[in-house]
N, C-alpha and C. Protein backbone atom coordinates (compact mmCIF):
# COMPACT_ATOMS: atom_id res chain seq x y z
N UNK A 1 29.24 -97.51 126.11
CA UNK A 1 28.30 -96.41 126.25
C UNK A 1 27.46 -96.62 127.51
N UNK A 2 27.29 -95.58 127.98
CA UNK A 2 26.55 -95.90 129.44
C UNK A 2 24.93 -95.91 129.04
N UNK A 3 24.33 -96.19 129.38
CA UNK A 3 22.63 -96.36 130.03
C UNK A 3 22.34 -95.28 130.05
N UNK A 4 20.93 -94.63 129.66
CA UNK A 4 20.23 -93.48 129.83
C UNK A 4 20.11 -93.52 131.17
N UNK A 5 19.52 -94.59 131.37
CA UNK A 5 18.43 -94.61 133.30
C UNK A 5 19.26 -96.23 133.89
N UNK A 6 19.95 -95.94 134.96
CA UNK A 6 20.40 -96.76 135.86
C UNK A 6 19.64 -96.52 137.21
N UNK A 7 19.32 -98.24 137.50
CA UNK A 7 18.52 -98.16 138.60
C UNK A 7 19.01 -99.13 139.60
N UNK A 8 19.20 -98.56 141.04
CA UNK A 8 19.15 -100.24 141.95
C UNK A 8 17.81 -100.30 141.89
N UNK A 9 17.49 -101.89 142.39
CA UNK A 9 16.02 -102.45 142.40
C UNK A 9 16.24 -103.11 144.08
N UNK A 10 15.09 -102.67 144.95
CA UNK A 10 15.60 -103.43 146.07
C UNK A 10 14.74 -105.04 146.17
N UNK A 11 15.14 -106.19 146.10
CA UNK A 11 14.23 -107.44 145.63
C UNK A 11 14.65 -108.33 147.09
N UNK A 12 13.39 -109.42 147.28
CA UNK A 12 13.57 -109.97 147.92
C UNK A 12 14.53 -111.22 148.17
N UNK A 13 14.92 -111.65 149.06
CA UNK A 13 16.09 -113.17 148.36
C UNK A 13 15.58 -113.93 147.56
N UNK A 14 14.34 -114.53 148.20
CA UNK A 14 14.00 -115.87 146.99
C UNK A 14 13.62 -115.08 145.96
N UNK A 15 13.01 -114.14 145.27
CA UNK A 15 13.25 -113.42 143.99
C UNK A 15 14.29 -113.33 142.97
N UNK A 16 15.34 -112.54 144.33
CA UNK A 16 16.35 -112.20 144.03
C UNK A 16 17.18 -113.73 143.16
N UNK A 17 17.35 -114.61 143.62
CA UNK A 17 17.53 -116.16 143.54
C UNK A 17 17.05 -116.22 142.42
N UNK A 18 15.64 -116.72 142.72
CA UNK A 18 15.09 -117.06 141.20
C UNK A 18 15.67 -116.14 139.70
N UNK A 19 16.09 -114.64 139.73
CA UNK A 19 16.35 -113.94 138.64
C UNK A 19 18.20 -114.63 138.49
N UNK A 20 18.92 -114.49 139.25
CA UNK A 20 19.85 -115.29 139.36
C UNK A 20 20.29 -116.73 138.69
N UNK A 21 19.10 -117.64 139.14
CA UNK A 21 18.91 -118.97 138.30
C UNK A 21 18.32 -118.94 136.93
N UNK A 22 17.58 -117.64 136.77
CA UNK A 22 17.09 -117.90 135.00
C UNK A 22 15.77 -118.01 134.90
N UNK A 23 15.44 -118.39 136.42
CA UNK A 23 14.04 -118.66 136.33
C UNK A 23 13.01 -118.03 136.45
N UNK A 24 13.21 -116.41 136.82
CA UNK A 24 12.38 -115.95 136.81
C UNK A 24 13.08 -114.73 135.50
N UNK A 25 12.12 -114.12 134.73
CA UNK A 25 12.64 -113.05 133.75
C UNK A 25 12.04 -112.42 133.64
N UNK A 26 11.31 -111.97 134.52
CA UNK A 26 10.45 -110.70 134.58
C UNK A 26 10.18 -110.09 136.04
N UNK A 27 10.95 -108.87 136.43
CA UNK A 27 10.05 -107.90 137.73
C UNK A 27 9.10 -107.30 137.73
N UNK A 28 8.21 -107.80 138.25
CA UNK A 28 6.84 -107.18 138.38
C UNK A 28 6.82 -105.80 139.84
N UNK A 29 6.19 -104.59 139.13
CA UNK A 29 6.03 -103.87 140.18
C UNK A 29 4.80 -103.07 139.95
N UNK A 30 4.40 -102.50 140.74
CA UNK A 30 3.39 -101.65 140.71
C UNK A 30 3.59 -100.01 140.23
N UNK A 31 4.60 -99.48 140.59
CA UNK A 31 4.63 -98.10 140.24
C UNK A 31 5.42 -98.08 138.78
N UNK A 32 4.98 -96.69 138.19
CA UNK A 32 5.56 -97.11 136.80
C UNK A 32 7.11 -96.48 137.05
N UNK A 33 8.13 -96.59 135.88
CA UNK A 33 9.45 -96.22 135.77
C UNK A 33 9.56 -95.67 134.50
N UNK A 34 10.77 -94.98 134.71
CA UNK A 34 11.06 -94.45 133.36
C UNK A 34 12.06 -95.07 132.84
N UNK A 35 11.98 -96.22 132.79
CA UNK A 35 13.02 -97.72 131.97
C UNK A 35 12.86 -97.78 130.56
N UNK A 36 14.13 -97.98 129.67
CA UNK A 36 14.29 -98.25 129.01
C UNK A 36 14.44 -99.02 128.22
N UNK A 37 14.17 -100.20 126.88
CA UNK A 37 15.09 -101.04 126.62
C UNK A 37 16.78 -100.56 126.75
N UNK A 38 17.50 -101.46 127.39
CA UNK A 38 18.97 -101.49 127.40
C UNK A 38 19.59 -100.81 128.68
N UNK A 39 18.68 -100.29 129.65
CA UNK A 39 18.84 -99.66 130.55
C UNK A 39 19.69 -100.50 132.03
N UNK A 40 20.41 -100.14 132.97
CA UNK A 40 20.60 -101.13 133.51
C UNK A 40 20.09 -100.78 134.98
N UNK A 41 20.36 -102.28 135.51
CA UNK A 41 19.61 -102.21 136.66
C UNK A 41 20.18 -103.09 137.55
N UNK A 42 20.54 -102.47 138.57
CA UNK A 42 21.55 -102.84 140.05
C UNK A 42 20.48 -104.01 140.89
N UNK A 43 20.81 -105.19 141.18
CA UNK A 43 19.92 -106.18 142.24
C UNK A 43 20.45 -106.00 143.66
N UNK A 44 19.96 -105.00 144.24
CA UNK A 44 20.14 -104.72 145.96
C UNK A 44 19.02 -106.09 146.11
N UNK A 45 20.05 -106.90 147.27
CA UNK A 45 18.67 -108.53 147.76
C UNK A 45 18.36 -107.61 149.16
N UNK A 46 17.26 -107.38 149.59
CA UNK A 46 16.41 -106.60 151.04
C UNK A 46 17.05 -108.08 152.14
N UNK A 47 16.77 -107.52 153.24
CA UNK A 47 17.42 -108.59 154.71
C UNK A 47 16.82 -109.84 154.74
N UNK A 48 17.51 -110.94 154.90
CA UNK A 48 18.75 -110.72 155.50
C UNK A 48 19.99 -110.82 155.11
N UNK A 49 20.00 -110.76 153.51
CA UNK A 49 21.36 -110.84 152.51
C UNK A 49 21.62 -109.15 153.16
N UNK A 50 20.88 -108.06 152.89
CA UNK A 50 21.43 -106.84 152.47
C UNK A 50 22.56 -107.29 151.81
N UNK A 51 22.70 -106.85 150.33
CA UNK A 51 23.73 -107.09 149.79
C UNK A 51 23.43 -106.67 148.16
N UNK A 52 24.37 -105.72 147.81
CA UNK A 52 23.79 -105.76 145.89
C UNK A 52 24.67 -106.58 145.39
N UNK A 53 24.00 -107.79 144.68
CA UNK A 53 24.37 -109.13 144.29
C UNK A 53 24.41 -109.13 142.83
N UNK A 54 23.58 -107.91 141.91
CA UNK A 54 24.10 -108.48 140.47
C UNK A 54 23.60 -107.23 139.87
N UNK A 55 23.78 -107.72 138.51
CA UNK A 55 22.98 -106.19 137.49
C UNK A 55 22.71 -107.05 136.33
N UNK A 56 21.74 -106.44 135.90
CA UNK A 56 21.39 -106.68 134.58
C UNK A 56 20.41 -105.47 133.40
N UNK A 57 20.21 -106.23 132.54
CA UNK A 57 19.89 -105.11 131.65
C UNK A 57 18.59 -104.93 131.27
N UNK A 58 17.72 -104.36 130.83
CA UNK A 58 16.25 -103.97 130.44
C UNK A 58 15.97 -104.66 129.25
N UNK A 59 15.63 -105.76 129.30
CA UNK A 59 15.29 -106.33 127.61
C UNK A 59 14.28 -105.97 126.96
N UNK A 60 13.20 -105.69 127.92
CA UNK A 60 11.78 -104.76 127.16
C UNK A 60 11.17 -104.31 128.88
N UNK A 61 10.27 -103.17 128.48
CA UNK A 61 9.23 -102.69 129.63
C UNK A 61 7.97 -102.96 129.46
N UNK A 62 7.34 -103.08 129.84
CA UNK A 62 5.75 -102.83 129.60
C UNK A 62 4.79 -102.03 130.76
N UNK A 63 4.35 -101.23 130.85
CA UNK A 63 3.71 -100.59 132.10
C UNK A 63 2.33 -100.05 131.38
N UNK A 64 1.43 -100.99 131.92
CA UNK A 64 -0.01 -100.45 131.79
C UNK A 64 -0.75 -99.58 132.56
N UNK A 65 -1.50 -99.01 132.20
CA UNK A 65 -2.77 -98.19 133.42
C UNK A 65 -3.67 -99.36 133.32
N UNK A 66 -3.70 -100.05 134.40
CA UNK A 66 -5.33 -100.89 134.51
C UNK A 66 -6.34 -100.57 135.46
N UNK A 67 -7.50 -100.90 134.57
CA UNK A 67 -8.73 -100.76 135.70
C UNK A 67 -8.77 -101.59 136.68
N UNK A 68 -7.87 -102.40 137.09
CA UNK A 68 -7.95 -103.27 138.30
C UNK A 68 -9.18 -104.39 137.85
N UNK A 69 -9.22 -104.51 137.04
CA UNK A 69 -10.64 -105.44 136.49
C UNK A 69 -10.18 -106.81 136.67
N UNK A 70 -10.82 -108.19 136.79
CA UNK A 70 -10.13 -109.44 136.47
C UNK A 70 -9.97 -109.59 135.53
N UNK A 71 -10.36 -109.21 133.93
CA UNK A 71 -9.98 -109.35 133.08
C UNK A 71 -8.70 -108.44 132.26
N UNK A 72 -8.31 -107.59 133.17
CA UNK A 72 -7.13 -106.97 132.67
C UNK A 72 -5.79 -107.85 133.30
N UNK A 73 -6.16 -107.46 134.59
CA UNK A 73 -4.93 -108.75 135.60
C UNK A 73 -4.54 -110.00 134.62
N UNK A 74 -5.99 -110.89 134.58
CA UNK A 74 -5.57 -111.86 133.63
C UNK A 74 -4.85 -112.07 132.01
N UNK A 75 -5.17 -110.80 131.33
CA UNK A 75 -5.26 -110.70 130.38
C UNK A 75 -3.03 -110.87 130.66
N UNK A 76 -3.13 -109.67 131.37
CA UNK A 76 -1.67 -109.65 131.75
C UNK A 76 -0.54 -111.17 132.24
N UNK A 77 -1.37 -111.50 133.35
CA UNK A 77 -1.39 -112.81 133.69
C UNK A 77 -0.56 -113.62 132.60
N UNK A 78 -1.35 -113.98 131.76
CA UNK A 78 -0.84 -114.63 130.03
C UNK A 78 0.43 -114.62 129.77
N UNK A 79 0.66 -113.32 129.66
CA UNK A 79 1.58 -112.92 129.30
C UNK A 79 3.12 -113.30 129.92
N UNK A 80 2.93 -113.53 131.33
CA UNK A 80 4.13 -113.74 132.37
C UNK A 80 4.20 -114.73 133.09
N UNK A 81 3.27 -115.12 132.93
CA UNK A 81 3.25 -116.61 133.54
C UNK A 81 4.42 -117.35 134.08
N UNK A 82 4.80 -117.74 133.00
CA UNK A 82 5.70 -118.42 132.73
C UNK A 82 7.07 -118.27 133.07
N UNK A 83 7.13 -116.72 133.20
CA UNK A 83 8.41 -116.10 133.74
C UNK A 83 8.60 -115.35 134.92
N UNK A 84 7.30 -115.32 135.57
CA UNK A 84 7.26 -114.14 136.76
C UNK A 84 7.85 -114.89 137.97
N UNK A 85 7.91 -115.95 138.01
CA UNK A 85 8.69 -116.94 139.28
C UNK A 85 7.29 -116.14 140.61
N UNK A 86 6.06 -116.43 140.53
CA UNK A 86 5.26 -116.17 141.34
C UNK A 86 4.30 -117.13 140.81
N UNK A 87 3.66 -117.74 141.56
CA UNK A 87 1.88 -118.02 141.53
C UNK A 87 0.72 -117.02 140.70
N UNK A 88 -0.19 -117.33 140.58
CA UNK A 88 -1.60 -116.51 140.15
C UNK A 88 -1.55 -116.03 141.37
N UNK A 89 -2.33 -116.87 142.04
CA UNK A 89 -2.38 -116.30 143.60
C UNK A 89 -1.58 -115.50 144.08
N UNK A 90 -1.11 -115.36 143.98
CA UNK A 90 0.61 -114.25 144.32
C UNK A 90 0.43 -113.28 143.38
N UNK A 91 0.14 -113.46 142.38
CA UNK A 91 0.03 -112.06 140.94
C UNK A 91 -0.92 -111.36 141.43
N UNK A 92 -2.45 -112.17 141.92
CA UNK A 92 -3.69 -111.66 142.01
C UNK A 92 -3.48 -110.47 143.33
N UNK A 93 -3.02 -111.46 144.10
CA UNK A 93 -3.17 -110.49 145.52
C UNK A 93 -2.06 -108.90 145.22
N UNK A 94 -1.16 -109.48 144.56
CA UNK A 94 -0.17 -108.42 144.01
C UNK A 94 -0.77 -107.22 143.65
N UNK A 95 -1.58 -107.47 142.69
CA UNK A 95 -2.20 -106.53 141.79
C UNK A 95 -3.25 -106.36 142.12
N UNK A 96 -4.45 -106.39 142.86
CA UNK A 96 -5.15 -106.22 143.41
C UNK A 96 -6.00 -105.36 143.45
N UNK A 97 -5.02 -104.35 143.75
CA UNK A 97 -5.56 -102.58 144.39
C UNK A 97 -4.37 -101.76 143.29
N UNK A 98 -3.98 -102.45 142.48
CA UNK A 98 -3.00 -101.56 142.01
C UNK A 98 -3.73 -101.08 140.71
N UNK A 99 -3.28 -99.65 140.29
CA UNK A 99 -3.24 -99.15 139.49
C UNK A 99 -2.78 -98.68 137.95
N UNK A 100 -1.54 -99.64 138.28
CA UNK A 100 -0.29 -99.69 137.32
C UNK A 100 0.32 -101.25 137.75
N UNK A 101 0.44 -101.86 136.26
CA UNK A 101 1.19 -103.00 136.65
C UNK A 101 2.60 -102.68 134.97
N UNK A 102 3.70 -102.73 135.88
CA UNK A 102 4.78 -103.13 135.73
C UNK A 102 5.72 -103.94 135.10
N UNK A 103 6.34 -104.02 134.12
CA UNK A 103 7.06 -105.53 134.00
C UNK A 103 7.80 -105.12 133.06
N UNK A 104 9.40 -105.75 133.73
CA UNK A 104 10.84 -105.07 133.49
C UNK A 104 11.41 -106.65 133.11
N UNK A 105 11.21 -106.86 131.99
CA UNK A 105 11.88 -107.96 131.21
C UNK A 105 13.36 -107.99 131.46
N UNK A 106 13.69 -108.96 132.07
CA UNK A 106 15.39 -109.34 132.31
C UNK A 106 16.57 -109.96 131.18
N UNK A 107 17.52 -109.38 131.10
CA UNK A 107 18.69 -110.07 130.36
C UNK A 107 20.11 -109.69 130.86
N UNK A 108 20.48 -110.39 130.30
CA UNK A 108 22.38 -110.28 130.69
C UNK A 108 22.41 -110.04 131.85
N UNK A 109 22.00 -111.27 132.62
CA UNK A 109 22.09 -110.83 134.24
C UNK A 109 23.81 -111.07 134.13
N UNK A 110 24.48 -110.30 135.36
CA UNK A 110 25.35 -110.48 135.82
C UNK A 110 25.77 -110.38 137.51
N UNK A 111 26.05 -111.95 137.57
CA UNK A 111 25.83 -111.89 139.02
C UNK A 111 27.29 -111.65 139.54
N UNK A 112 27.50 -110.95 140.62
CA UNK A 112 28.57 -110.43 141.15
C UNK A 112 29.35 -111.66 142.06
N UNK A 113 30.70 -112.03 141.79
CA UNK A 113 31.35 -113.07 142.27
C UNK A 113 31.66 -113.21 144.07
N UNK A 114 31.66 -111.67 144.72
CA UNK A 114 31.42 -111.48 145.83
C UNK A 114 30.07 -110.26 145.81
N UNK A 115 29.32 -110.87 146.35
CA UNK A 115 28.04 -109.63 147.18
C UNK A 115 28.63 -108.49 147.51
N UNK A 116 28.11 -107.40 147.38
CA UNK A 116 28.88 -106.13 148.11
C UNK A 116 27.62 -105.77 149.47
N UNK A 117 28.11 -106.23 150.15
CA UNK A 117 27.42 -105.61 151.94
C UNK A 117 27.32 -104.64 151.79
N UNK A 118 26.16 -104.29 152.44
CA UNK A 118 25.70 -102.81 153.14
C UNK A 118 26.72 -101.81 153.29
N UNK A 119 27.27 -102.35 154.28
CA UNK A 119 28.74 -101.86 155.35
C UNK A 119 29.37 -101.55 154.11
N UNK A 120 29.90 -101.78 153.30
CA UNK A 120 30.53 -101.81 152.57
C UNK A 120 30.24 -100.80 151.50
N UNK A 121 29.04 -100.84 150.56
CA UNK A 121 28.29 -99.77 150.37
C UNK A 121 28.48 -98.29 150.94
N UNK A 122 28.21 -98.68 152.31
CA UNK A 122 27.93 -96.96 153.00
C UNK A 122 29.18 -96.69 153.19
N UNK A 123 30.50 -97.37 153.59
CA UNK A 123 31.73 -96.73 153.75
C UNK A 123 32.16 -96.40 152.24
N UNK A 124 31.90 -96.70 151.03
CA UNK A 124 32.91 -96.59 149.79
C UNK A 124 31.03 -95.62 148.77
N UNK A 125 30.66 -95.39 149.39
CA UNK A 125 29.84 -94.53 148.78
C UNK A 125 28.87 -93.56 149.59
N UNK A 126 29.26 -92.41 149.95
CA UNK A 126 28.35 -91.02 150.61
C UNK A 126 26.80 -91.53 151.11
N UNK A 127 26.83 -91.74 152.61
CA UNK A 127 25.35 -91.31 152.30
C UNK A 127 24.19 -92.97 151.93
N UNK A 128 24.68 -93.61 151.44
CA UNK A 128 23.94 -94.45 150.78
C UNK A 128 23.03 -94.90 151.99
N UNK A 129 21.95 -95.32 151.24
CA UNK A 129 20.34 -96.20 151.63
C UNK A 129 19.93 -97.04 150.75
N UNK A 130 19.81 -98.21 150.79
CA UNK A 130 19.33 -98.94 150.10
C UNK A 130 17.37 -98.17 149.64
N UNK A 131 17.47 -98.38 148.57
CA UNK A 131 15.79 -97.74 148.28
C UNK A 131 14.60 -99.01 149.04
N UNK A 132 13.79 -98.20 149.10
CA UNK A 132 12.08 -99.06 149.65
C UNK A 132 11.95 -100.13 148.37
N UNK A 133 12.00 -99.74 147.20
CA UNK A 133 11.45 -100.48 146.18
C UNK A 133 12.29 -99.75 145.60
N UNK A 134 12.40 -98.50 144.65
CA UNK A 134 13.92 -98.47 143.81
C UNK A 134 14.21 -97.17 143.48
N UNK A 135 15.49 -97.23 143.41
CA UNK A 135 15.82 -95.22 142.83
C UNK A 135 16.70 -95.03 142.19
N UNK A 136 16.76 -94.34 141.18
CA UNK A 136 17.36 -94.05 140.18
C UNK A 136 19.04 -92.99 140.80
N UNK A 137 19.84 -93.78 140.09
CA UNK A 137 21.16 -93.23 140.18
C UNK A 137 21.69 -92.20 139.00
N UNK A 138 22.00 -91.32 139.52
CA UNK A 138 23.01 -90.46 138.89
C UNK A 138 24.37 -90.74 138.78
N UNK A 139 24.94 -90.47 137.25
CA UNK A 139 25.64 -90.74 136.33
C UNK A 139 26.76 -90.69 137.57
N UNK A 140 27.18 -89.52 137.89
CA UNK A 140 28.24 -89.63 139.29
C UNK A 140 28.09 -90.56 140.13
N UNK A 141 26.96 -91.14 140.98
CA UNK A 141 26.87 -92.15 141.85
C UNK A 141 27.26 -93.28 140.94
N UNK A 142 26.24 -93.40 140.03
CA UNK A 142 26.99 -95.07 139.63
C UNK A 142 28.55 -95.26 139.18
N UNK A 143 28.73 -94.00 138.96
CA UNK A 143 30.38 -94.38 138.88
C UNK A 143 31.09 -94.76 140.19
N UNK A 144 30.49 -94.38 141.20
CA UNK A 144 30.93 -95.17 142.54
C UNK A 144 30.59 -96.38 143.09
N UNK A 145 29.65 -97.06 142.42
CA UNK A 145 28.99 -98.35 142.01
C UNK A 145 29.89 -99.15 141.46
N UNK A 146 30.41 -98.56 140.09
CA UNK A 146 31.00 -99.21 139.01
C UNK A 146 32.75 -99.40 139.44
N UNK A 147 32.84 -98.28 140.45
CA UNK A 147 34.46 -98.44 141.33
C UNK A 147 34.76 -99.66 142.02
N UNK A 148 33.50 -99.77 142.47
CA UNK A 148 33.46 -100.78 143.55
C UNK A 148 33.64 -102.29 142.93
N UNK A 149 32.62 -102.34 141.58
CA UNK A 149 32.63 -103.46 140.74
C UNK A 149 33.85 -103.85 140.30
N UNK A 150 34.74 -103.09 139.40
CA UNK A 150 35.32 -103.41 138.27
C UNK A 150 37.01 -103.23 139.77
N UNK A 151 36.86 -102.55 140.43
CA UNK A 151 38.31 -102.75 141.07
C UNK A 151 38.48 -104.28 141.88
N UNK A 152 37.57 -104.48 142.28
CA UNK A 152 37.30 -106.58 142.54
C UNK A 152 37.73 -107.02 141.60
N UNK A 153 37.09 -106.64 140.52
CA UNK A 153 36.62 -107.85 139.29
C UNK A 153 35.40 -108.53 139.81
N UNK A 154 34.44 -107.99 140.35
CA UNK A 154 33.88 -108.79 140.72
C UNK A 154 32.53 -109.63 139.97
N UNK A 155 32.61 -108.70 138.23
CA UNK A 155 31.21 -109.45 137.84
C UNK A 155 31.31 -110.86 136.73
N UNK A 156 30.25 -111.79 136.94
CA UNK A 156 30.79 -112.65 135.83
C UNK A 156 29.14 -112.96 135.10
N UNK A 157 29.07 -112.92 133.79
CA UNK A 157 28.32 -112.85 133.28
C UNK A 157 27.82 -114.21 133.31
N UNK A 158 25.82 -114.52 133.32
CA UNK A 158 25.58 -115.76 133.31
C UNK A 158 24.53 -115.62 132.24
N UNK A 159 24.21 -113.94 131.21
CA UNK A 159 24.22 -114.60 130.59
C UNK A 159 22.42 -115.18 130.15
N UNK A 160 21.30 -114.74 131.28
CA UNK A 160 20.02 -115.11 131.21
C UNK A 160 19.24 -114.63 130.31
């Protein structure tokens, strides 16, 4: 059965890495989404990989409205610690000025056995741009996603 809401996410390498190794299990972002539990979600790594390197699935969402207060940040803080593969310092400055904080619980990553390049991307799919931060695919596009995947073989489950 397919996913209500499929998304690429565009992430940085060492991010990207850390969700890869297990070690991080949570994306933190600022704008909210319309994510689902079970939803899936494409890992575009930003330069100098350019490359969508894996997918995985929505294990829970959480998206607050905060007053930007220190005691909301922190309160949140608590909560992710442990999994956000960032610093306080890094959360704090993150969240800062934001309005909405974010957090897209990770599972069943599956990391792709070859990277699919840019180049590669834009010749075997119309048009394509990697998103600023992320955009939602239509049921037709990801089937040109999923062409690209499954005619490799290229995914192997690890499983996080």
């Amino acid at each position: 059965m397919m996913p209500e809401n499929i998304l690429i996410l565009s992430i940085k390498p060492k991010y990207a890495e850390m969700i890869l190794s297990g070690k991080k299990k949570v994306e933190l972002r600022r704008v909210r989404t319309r994510l689902k539990n079970g939803d899936l979600v494409l890992v575009y790594v930003t330069s100098p990989t350019k490359a969508l390197v894996a997918t995985f699935e929505v294990d829970n969402i959480i998206q607050n409205e905060i007053q930007a207060t220190p005691k909301d940040i922190n309160d949140f803080w608590k909560i992710i610690k442990n999994i956000a593969g960032i610093s306080c310092n890094e959360y704090n400055k993150y969240y800062h000025t934001a309005s909405t904080i974010v957090a897209i619980f990770i599972k069943n990553v599956n990391k792709l056995h070859h990277p699919i390049e840019l180049e590669t991307l834009r010749t075997k799919i119309p048009r394509f741009h990697p998103p600023q931060c992320y955009r939602y695919l239509k049921h037709s596009e990801f089937q040109l996603f999923e062409s690209l995947l499954v005619e490799k073989s290229l995914i192997s489950s690890t499983k996080k």
